[in-house]
N, C-alpha and C. Protein backbone atom coordinates (compact mmCIF):
# COMPACT_ATOMS: atom_id res chain seq x y z
N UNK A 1 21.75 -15.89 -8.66
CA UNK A 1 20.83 -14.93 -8.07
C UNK A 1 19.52 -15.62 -7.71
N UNK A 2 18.66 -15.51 -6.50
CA UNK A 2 17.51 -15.88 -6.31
C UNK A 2 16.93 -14.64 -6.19
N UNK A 3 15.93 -14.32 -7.30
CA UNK A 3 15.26 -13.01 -7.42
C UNK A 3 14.16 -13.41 -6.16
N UNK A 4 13.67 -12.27 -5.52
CA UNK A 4 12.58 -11.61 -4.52
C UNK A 4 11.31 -11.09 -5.11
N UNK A 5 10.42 -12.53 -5.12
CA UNK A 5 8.91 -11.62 -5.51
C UNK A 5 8.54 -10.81 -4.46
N UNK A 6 8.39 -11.49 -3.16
CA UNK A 6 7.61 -10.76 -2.23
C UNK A 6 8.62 -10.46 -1.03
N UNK A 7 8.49 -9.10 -0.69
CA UNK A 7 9.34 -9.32 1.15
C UNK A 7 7.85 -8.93 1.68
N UNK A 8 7.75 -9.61 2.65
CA UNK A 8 6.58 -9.60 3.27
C UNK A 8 6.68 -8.98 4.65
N UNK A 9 6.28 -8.31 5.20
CA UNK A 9 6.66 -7.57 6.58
C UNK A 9 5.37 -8.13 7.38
N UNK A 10 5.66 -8.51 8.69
CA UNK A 10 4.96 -9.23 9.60
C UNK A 10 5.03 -8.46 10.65
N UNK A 11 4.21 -8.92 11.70
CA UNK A 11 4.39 -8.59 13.60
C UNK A 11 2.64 -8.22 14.18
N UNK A 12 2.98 -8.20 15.16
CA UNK A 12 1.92 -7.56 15.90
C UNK A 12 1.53 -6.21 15.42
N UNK A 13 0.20 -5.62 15.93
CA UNK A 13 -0.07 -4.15 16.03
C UNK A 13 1.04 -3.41 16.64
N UNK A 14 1.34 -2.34 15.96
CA UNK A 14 2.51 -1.38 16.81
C UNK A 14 3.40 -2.02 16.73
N UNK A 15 4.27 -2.96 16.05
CA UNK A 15 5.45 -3.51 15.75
C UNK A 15 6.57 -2.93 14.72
N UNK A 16 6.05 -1.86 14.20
CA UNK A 16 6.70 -1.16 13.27
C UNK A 16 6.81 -1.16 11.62
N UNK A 17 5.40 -2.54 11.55
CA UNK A 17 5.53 -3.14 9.96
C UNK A 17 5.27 -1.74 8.45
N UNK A 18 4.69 -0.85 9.26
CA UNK A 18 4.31 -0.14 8.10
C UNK A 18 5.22 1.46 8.40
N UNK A 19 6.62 1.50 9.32
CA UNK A 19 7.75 2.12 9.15
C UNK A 19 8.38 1.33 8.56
N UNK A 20 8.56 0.42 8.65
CA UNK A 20 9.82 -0.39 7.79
C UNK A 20 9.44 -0.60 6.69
N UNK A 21 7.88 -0.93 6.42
CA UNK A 21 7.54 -0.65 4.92
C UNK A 21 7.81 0.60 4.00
N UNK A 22 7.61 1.81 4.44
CA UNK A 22 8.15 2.71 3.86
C UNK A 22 9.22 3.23 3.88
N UNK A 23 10.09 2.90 4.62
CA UNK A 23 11.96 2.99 4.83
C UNK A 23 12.27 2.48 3.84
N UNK A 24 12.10 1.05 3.65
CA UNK A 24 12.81 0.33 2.79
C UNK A 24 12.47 0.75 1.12
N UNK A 25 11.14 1.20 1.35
CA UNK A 25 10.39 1.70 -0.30
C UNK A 25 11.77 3.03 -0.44
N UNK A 26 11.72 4.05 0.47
CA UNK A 26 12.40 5.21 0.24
C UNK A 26 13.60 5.02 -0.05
N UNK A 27 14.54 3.90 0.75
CA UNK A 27 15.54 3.73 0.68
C UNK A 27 16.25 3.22 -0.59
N UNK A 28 15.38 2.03 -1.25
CA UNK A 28 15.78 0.80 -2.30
C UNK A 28 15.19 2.00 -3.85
N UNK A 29 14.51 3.34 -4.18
CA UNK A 29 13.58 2.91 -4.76
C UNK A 29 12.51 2.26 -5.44
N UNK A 30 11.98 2.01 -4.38
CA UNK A 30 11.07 0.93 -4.63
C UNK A 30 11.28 0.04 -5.55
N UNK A 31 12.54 -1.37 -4.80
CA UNK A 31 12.65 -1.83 -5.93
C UNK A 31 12.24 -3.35 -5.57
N UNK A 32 11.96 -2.98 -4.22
CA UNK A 32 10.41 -4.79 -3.87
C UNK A 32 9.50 -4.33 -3.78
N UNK A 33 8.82 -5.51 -4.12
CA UNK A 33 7.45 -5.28 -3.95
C UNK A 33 7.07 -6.00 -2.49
N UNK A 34 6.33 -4.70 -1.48
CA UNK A 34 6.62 -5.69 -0.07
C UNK A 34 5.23 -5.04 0.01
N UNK A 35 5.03 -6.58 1.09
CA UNK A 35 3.64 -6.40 1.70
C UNK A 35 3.34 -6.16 3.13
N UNK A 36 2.44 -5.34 3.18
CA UNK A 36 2.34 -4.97 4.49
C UNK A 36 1.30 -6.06 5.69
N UNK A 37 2.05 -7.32 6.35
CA UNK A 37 1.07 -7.96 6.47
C UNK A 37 0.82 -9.21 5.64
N UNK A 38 0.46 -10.54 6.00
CA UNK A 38 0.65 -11.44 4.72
C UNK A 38 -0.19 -12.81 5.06
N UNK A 39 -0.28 -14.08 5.25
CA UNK A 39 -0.72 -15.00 5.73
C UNK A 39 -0.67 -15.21 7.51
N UNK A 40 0.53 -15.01 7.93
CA UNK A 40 1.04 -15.05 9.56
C UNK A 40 -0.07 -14.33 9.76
N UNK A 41 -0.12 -13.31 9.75
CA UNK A 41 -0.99 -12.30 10.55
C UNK A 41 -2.77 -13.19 10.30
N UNK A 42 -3.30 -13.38 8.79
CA UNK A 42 -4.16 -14.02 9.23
C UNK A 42 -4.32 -15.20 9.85
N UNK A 43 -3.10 -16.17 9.97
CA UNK A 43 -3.30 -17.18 10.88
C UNK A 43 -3.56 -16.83 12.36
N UNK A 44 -2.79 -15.63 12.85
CA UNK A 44 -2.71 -14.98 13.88
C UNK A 44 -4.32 -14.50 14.51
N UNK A 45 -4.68 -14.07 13.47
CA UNK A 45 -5.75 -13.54 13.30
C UNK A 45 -6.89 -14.35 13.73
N UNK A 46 -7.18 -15.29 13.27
CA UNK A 46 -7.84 -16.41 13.00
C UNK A 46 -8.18 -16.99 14.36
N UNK A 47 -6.96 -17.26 14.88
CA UNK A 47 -6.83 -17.52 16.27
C UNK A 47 -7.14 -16.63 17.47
N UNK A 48 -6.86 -15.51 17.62
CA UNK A 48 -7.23 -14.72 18.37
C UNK A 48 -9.03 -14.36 18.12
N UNK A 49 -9.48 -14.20 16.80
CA UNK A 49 -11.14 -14.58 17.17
C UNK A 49 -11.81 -15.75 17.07
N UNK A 50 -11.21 -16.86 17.37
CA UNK A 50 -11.82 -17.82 17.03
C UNK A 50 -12.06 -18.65 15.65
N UNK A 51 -11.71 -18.38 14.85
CA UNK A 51 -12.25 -18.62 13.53
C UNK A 51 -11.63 -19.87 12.79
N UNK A 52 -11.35 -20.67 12.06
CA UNK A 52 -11.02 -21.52 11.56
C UNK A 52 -9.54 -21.24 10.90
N UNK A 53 -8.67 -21.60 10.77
CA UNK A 53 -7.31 -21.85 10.60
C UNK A 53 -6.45 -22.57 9.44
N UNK A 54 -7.33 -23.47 9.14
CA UNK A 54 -6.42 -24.40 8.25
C UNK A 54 -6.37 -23.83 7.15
N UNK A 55 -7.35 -23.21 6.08
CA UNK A 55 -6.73 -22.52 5.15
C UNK A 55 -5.61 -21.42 5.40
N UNK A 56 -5.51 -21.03 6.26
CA UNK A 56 -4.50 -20.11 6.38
C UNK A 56 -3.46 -20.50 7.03
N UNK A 57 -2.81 -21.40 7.67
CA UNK A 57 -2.11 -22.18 7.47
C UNK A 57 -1.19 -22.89 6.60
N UNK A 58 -2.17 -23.01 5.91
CA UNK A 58 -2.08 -23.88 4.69
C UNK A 58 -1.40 -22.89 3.48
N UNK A 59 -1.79 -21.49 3.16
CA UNK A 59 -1.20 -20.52 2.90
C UNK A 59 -0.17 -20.32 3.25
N UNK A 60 -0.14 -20.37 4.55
CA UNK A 60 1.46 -19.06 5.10
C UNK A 60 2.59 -20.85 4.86
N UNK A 61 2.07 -22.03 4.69
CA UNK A 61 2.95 -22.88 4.49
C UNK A 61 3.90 -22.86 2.73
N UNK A 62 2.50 -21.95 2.39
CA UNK A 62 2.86 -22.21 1.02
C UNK A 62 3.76 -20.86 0.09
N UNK A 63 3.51 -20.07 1.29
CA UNK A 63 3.79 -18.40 1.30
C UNK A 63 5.72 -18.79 1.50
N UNK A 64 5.91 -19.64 2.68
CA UNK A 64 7.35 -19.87 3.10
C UNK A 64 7.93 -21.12 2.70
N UNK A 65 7.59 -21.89 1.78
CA UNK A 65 7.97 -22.68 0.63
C UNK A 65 8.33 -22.38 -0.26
N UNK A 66 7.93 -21.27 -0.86
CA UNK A 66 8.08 -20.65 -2.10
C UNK A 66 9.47 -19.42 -2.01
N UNK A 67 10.90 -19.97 -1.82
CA UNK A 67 12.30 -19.42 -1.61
C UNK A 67 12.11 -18.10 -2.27
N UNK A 68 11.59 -17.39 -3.23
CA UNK A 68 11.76 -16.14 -3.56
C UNK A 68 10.51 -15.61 -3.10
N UNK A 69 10.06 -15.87 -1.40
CA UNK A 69 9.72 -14.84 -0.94
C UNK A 69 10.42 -14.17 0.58
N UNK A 70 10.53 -13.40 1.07
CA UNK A 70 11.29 -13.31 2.12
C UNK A 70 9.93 -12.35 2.95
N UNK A 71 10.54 -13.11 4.25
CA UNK A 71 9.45 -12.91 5.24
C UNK A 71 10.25 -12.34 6.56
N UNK A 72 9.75 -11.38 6.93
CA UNK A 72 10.62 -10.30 7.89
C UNK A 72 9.61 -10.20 9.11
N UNK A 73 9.69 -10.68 10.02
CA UNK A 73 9.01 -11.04 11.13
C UNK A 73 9.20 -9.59 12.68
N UNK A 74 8.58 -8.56 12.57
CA UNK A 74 9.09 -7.49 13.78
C UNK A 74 8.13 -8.40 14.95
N UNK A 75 8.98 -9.01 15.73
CA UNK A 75 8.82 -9.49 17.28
C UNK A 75 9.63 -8.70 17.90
N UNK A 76 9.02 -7.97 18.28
CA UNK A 76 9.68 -7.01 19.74
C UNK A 76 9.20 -7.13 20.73
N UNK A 77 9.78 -6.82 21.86
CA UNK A 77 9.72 -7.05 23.36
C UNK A 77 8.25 -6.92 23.47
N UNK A 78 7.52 -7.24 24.36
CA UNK A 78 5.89 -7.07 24.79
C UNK A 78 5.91 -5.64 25.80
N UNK A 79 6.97 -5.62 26.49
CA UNK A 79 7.07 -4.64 27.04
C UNK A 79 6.96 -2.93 25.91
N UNK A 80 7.25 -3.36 24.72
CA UNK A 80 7.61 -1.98 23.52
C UNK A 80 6.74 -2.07 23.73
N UNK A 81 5.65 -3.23 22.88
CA UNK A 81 4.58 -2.98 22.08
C UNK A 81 3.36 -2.55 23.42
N UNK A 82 3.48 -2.91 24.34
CA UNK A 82 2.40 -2.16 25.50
C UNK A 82 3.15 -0.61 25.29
N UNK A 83 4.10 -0.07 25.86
CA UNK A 83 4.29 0.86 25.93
C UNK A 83 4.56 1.75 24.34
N UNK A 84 4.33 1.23 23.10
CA UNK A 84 3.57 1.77 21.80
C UNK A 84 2.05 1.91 22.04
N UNK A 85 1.44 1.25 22.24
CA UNK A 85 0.31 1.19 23.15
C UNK A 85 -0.05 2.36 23.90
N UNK A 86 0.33 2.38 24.82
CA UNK A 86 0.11 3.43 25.81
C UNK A 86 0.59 4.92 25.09
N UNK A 87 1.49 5.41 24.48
CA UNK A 87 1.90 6.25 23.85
C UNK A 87 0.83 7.11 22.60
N UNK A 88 0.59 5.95 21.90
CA UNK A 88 -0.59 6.50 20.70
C UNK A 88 -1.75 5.66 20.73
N UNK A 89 -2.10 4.48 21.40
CA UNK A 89 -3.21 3.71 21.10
C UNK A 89 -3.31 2.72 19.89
N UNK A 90 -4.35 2.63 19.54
CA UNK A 90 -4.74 1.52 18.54
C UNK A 90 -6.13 1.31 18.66
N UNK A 91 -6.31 1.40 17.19
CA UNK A 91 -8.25 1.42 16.83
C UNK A 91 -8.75 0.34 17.03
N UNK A 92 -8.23 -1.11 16.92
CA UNK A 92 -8.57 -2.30 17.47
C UNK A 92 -7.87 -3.20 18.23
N UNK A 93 -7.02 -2.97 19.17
CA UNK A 93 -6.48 -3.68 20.18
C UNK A 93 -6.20 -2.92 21.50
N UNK A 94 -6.95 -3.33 22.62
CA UNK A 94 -6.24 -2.98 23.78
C UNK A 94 -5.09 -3.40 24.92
N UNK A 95 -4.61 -3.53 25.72
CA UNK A 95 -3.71 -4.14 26.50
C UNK A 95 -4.03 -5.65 26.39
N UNK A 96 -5.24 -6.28 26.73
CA UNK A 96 -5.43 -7.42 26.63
C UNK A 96 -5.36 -7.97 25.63
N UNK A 97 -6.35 -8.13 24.63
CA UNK A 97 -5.78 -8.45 23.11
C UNK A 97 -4.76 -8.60 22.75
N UNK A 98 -4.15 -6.98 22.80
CA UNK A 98 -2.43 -7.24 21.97
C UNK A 98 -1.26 -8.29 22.85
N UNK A 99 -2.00 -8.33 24.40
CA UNK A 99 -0.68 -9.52 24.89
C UNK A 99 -1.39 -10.75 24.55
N UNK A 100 -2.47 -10.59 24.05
CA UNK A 100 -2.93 -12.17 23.57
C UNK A 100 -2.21 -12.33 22.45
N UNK A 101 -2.65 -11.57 21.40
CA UNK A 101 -2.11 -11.28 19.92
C UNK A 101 -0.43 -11.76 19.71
N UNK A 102 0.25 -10.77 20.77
CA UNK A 102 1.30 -11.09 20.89
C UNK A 102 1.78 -12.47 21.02
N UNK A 103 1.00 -13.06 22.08
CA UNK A 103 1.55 -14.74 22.77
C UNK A 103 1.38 -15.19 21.25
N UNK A 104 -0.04 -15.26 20.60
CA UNK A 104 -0.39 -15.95 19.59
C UNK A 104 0.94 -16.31 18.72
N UNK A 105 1.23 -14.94 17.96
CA UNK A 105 2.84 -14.26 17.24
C UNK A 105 3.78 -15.29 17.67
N UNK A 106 4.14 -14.95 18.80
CA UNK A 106 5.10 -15.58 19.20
C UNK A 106 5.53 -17.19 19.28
N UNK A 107 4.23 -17.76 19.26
CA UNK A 107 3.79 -19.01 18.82
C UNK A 107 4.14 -19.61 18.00
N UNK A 108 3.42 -19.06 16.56
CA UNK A 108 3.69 -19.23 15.18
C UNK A 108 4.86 -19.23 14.83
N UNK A 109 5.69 -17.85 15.46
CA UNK A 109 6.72 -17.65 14.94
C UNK A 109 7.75 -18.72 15.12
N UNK A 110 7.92 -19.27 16.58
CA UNK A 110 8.48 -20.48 16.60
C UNK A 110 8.51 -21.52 16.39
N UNK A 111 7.27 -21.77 15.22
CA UNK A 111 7.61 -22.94 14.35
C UNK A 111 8.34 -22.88 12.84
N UNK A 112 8.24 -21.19 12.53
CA UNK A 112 8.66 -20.70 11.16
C UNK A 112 10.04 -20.29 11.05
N UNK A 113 10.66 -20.33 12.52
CA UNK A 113 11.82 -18.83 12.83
C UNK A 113 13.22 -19.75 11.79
N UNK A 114 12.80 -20.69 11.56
CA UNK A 114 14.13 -21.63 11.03
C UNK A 114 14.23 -21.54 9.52
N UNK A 115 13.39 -20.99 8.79
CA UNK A 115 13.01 -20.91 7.71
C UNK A 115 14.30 -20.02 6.71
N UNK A 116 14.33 -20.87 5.62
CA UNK A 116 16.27 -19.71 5.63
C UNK A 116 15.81 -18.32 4.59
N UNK A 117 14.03 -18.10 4.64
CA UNK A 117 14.29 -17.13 4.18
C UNK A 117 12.70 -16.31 4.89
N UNK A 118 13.02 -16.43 6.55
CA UNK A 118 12.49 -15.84 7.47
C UNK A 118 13.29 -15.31 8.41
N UNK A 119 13.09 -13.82 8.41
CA UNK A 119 13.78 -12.88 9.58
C UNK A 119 13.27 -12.46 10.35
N UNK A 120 13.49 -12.85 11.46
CA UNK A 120 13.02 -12.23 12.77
C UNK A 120 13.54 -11.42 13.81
N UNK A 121 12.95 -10.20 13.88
CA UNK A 121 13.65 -9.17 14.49
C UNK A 121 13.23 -8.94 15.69
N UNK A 122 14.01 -8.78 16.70
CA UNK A 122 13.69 -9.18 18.28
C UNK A 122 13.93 -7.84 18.69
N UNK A 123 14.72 -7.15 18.69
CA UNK A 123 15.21 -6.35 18.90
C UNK A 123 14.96 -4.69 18.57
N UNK A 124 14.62 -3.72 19.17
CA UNK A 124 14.40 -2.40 19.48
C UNK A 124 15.49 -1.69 18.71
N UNK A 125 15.15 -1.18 17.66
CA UNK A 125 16.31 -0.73 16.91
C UNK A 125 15.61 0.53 16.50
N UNK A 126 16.65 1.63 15.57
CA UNK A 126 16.32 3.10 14.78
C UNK A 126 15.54 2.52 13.64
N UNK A 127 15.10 3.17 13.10
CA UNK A 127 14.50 2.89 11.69
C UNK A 127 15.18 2.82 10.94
N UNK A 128 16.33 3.60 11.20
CA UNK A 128 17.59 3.31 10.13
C UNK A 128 18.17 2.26 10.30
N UNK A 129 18.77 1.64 11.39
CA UNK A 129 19.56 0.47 11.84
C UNK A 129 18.73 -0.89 11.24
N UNK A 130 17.22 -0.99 11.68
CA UNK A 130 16.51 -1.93 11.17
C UNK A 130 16.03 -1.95 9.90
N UNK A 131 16.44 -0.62 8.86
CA UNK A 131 16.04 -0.78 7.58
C UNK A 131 17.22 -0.98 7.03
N UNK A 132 18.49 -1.17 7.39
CA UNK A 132 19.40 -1.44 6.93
C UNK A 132 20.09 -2.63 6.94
N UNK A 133 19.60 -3.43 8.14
CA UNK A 133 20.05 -4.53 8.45
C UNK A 133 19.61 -5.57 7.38
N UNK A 134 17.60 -5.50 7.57
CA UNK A 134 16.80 -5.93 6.05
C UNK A 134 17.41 -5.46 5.16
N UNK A 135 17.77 -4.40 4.76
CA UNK A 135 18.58 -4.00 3.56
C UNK A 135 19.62 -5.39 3.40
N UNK A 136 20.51 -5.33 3.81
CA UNK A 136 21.81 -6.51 3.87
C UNK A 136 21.39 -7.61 3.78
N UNK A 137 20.51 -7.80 4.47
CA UNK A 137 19.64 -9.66 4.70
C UNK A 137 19.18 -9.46 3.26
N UNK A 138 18.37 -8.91 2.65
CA UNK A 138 18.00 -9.24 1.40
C UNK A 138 19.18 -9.22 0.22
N UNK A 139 20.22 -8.32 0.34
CA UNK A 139 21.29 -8.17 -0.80
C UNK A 139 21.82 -10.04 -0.51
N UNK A 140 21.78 -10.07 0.91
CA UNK A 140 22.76 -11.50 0.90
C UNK A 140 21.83 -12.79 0.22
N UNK A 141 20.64 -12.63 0.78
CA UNK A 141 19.60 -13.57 0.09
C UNK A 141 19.46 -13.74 -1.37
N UNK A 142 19.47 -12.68 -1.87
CA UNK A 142 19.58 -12.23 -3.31
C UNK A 142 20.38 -13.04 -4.48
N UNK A 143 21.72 -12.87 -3.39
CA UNK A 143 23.32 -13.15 -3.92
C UNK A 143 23.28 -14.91 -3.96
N UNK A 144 22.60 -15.55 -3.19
CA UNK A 144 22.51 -16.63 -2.79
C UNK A 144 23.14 -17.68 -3.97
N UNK A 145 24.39 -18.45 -3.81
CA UNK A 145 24.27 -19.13 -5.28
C UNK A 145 23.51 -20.41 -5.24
N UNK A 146 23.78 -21.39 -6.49
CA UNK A 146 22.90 -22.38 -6.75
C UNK A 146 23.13 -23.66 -5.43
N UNK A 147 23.91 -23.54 -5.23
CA UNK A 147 24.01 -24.37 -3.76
C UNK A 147 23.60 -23.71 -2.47
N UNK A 148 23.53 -22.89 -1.87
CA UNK A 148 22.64 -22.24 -1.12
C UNK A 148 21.36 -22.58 -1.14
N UNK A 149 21.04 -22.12 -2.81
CA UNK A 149 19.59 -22.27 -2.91
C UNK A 149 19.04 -23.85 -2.58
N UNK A 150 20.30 -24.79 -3.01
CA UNK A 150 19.48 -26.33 -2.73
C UNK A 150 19.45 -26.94 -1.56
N UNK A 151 20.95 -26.10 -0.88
CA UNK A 151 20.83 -26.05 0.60
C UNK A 151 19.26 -25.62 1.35
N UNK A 152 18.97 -24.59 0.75
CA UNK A 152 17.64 -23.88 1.86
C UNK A 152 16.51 -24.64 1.32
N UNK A 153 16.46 -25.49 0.28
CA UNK A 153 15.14 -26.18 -0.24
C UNK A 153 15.44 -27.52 0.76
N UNK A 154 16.02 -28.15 1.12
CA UNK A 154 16.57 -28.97 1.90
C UNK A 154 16.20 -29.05 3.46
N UNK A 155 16.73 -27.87 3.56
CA UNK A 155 16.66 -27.20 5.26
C UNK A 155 14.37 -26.84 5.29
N UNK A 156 14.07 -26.73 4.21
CA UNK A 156 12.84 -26.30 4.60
C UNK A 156 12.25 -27.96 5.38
N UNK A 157 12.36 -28.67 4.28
CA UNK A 157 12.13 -30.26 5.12
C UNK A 157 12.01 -30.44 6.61
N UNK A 158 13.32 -29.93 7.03
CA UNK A 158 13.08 -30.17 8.55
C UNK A 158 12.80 -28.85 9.53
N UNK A 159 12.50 -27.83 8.77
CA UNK A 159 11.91 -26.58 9.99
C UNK A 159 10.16 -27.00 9.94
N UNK A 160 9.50 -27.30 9.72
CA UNK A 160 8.25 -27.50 9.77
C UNK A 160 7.66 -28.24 10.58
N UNK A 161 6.98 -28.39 11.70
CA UNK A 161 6.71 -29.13 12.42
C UNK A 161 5.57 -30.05 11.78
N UNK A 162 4.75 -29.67 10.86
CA UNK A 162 4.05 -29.92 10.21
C UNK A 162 3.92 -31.38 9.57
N UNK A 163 3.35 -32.20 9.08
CA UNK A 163 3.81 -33.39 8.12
C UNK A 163 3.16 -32.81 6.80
N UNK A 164 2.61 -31.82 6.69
CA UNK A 164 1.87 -32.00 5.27
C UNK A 164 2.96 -31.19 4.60
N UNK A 165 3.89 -30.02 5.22
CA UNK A 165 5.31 -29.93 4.42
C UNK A 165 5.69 -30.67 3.19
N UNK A 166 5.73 -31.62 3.76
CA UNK A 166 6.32 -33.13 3.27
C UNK A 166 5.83 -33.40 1.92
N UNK A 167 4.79 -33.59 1.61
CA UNK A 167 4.07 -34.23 0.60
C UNK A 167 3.32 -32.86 -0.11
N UNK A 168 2.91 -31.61 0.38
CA UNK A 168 2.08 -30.97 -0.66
C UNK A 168 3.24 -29.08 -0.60
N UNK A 169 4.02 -29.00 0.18
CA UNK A 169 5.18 -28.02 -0.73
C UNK A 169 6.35 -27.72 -0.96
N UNK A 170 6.99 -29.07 -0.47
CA UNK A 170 8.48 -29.21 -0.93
C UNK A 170 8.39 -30.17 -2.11
């Protein structure tokens, strides 16, 4: 078994992180502890106002090193998230921003997406379909045996584009 400290739920504004946060609470009784939001987003963050980066970086490296956490990534179409947008709004992002925000996301995400215990969801799904799918991804992660696990400590080595991987969290 590889127990789950954290599932961490990620994405843009209007990506669905805080429906799937409470699906999965209702569904599992609450039996992760998940966060709404996690390092990605402040790297994300960081970048879109300008602000300095490397500690947070340096975090979300250390956030997806650490195999008993699982990181659930909602990347959906740009086309949703404008037209989530347009539908109800948002207290701090407008059209421009969020396709910045977005590019940013999308960025990051493709240096992390290899990560064997990062999920990324592309796709426009029910709340049920996508809380169930995470449902399964985590039972299978869970189940993982001791070779798996040395398998994915292995595989982290080479998803990182990074060099400091290397020497300060594998």
């Amino acid at each position: 078994m590889l127990p789950i400290n954290y599932v961490i739920i990620e994405g843009t504004d209007l990506s669905g992180k805080t429906t799937l946060y409470n699906s999965i609470h209702k569904s599992t009784g609450f039996k992760y502890n998940i966060q709404d939001r996690s390092c990605l987003s402040m790297l994300c963050y960081a970048k879109l106002y300008g602000r300095p980066e490397d500690v947070h970086r340096e975090r979300l490296l250390r956030e997806i090193s650490d195999l008993n956490n699982f990181i659930v990534i909602l990347l959906l179409p740009k086309d949703e998230i404008l037209a989530r947008l347009a539908r109800r709004g948002d207290e701090m992002q407008d059209a421009v921003s969020l396709i910045r925000l977005y590019e940013i996301f999308t960025d990051e995400v493709s240096k992390i997406q290899n990560a064997p215990n990062v999920l990324v969801v592309r796709d426009v799904l029910s709340t049920e379909r996508l809380t169930e799918n995470v449902r399964s991804k985590l039972a299978l992660y869970e189940s993982s045996s001791p070779e798996i696990v040395g398998k994915s400590l292995q595989s982290l080595v080479g998803v990182f584009p990074y060099p400091e991987i290397g020497r300060a969290h594998v």
